[in-house]
Protein backbone atom coordinates (compact mmCIF):
# COMPACT_ATOMS: atom_id res chain seq x y z
CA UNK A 1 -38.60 33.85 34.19
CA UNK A 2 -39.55 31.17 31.41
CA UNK A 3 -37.45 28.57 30.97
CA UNK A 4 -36.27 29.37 27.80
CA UNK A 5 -34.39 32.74 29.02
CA UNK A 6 -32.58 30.69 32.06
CA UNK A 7 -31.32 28.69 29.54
CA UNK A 8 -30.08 31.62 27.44
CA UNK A 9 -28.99 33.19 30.61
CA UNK A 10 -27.00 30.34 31.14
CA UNK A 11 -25.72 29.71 27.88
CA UNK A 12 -25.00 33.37 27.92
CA UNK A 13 -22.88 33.68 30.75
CA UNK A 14 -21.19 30.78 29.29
CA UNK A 15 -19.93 33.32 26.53
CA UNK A 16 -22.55 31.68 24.10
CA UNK A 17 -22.87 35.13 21.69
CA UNK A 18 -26.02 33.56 19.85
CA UNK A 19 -28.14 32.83 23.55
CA UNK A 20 -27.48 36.65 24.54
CA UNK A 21 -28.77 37.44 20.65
CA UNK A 22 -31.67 35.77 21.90
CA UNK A 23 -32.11 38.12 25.07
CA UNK A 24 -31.33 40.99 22.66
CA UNK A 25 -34.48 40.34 20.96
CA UNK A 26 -36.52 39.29 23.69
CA UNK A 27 -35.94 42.75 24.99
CA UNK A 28 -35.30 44.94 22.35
CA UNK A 29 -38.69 46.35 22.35
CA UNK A 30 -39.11 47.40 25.94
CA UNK A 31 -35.34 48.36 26.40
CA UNK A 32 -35.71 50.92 23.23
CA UNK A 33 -39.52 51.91 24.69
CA UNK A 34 -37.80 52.98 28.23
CA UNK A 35 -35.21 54.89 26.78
CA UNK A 36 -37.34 56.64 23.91
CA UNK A 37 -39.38 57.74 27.17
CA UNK A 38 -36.53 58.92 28.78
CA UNK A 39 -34.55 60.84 26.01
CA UNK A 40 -37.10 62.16 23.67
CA UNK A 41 -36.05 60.93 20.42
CA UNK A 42 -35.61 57.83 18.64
CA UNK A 43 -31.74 58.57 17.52
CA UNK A 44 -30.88 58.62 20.88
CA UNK A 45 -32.98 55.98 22.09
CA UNK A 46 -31.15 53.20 19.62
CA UNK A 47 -27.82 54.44 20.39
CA UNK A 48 -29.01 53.98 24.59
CA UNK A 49 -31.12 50.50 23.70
CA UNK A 50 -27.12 49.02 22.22
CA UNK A 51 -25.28 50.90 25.10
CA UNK A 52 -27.46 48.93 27.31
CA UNK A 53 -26.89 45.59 25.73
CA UNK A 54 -23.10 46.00 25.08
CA UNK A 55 -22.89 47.36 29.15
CA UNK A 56 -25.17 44.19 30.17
CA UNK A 57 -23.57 41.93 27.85
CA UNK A 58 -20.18 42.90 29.46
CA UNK A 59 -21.83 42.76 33.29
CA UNK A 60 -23.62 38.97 33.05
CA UNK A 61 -21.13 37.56 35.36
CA UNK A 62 -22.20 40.04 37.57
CA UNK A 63 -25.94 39.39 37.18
CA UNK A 64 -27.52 37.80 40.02
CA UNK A 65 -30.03 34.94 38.65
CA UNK A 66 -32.12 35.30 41.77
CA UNK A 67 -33.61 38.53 40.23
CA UNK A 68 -35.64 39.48 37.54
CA UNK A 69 -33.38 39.52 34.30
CA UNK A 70 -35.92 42.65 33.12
CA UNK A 71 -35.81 44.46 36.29
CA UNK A 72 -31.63 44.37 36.11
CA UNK A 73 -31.19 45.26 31.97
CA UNK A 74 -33.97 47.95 32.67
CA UNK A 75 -31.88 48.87 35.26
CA UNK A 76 -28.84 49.56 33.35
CA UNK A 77 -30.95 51.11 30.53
CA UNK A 78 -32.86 54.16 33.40
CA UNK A 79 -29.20 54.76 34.83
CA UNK A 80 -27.80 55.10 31.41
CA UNK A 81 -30.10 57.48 30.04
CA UNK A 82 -30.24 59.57 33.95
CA UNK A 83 -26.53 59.67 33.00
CA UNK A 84 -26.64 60.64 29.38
CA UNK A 85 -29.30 63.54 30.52
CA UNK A 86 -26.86 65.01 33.11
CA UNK A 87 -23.89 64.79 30.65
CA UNK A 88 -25.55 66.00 27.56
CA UNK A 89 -28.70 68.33 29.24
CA UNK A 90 -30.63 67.17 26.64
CA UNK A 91 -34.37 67.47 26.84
CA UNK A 92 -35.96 64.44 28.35
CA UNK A 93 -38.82 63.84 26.38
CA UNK A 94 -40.34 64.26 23.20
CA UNK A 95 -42.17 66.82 22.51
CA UNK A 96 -44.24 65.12 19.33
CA UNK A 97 -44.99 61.79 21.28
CA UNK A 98 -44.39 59.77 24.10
CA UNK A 99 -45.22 56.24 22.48
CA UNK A 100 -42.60 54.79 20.57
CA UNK A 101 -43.71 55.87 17.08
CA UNK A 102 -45.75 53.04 15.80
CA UNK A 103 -48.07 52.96 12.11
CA UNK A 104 -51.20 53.99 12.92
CA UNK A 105 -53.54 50.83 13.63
CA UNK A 106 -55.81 51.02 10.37
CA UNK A 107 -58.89 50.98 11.83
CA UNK A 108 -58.33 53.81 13.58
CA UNK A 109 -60.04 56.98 11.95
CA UNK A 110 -58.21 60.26 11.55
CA UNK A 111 -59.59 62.10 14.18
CA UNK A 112 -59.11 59.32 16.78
CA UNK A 113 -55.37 59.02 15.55
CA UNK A 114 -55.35 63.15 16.36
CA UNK A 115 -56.28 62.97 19.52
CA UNK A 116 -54.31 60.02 20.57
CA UNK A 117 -51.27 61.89 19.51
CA UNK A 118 -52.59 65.32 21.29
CA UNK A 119 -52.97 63.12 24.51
CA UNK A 120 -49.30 61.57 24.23
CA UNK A 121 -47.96 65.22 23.53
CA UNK A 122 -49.77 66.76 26.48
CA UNK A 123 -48.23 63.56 28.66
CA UNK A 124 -44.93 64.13 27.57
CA UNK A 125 -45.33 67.79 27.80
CA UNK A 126 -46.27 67.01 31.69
CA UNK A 127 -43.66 64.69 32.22
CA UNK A 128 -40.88 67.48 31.42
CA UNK A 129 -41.60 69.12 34.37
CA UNK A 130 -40.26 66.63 36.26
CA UNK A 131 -36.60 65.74 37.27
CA UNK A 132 -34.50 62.68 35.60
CA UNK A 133 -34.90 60.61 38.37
CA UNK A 134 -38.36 61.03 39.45
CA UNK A 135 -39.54 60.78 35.60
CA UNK A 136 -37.58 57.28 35.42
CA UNK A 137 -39.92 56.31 39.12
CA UNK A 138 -42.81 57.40 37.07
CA UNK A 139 -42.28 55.78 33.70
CA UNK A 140 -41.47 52.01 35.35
CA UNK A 141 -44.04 52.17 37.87
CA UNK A 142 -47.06 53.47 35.60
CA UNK A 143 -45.60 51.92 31.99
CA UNK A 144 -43.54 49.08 33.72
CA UNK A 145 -45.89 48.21 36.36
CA UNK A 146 -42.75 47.94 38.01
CA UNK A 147 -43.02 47.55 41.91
CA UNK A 148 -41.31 50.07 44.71
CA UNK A 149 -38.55 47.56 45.67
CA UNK A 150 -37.64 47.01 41.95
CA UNK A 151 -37.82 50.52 41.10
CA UNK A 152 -35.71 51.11 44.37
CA UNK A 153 -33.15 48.42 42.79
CA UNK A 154 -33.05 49.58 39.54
CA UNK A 155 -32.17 53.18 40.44
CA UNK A 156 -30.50 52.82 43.57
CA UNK A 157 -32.55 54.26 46.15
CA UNK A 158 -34.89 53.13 49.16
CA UNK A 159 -37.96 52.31 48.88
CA UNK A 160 -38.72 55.13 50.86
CA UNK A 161 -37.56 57.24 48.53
CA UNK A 162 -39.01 55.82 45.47
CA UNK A 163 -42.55 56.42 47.67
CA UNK A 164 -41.90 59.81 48.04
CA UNK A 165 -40.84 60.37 44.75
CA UNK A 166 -43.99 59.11 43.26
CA UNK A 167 -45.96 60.87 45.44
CA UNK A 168 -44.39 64.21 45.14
CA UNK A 169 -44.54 63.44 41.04
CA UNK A 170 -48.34 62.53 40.82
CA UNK A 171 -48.76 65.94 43.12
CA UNK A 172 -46.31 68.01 40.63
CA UNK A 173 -47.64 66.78 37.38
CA UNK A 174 -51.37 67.06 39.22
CA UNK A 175 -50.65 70.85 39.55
CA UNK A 176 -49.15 70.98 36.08
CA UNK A 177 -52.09 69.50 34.27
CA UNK A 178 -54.51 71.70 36.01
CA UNK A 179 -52.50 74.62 35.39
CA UNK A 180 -52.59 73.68 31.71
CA UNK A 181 -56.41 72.83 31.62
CA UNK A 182 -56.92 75.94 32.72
CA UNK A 183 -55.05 77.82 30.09
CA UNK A 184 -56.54 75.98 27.64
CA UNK A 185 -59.79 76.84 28.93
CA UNK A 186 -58.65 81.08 29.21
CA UNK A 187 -57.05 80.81 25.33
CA UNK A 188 -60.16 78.87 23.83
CA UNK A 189 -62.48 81.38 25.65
CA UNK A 190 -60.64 84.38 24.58
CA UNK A 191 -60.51 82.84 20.89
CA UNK A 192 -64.78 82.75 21.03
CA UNK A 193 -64.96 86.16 22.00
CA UNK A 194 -62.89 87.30 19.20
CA UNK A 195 -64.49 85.58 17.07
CA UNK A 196 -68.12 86.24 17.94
CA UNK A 197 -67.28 90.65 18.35
């Protein structure tokens, strides 16, 4: 943690409104990324990003400054949207993209902007399969680089568990993408045939 955000921290749990402003936008970004991930859309994933920071604003005294400020407000923003999927059963993930929609970088050429978005849509596409729980193991460990023990604090589990969550995710999603690859292969060989009879 750089200086600068102890100090906020500090200040923060001080009741200092403009230090936590400071944390806001320090974390915004990958706060809003996590939950757009989780939910699916981008409506949802602003009203889950300021659910977060009111619920961590209100829980600072509670924060312990021996850990990883990120790894406890990404915490709270996983178990919020786990929570908001069991409540609402709303689909997990976008079906258009997985990034958080971004402008396209301008020298990227049309067809390389295509695929990028046909890879994101087959990711996300593969990442529904999965349940709320192990999709939040996979997103902070492979987009996080989050480690087990953090992703065992931030959801509440062993690290045992997370382990054999992740390993029974990379073998589901394994199957899954095969599965697909293979239909793609069947549908694009039965669109040759009709066209070449």
């Amino acid at each position: 943690m750089h200086s600068a955000e102890q100090d906020w921290l500090k200040r923060a749990r001080k009741g200092d409104d403009l230090a936590f402003s400071n944390l806001v936008e320090a974390y915004h970004r990958p706060v809003y990324n996590l939950c757009y991930r989780m939910l699916g859309n981008a409506g949802d994933a602003e009203d889950a990003a300021q659910e977060t920071f009111i619920r961590a604003y209100k829980g600072l005294h509670r924060f312990d400054p021996s850990r990883k400020f990120s790894t406890w407000l990404l915490s709270i923003a996983s178990n919020y949207c786990i929570d908001q999927h069991r409540r609402k059963k709303l689909p997990t993930f976008s079906y258009d993209a997985l990034e958080t929609p971004n402008l396209p970088e301008k020298t990227m050429g049309m067809e390389a902007i295509m695929m990028q978005e046909e890879k994101q849509a087959q990711v996300s596409e593969l990442l529904d399969t999965l349940g709320q729980k192990d999709k939040a193991a996979v997103v902070l460990r492979y987009w996080y680089d989050y480690s087990y023990e953090e992703i065992a604090e931030s959801l509440s589990m062993s690290v045992s568990a997370v382990k054999s969550r992740l390993h029974r995710a990379r073998k589901e999603l394994a199957e899954e993408w095969i599965a697909s690859q293979e239909s793609s292969m069947a549908r694009k060989r039965t669109q040759y045939e009709q066209s070449t009879a």
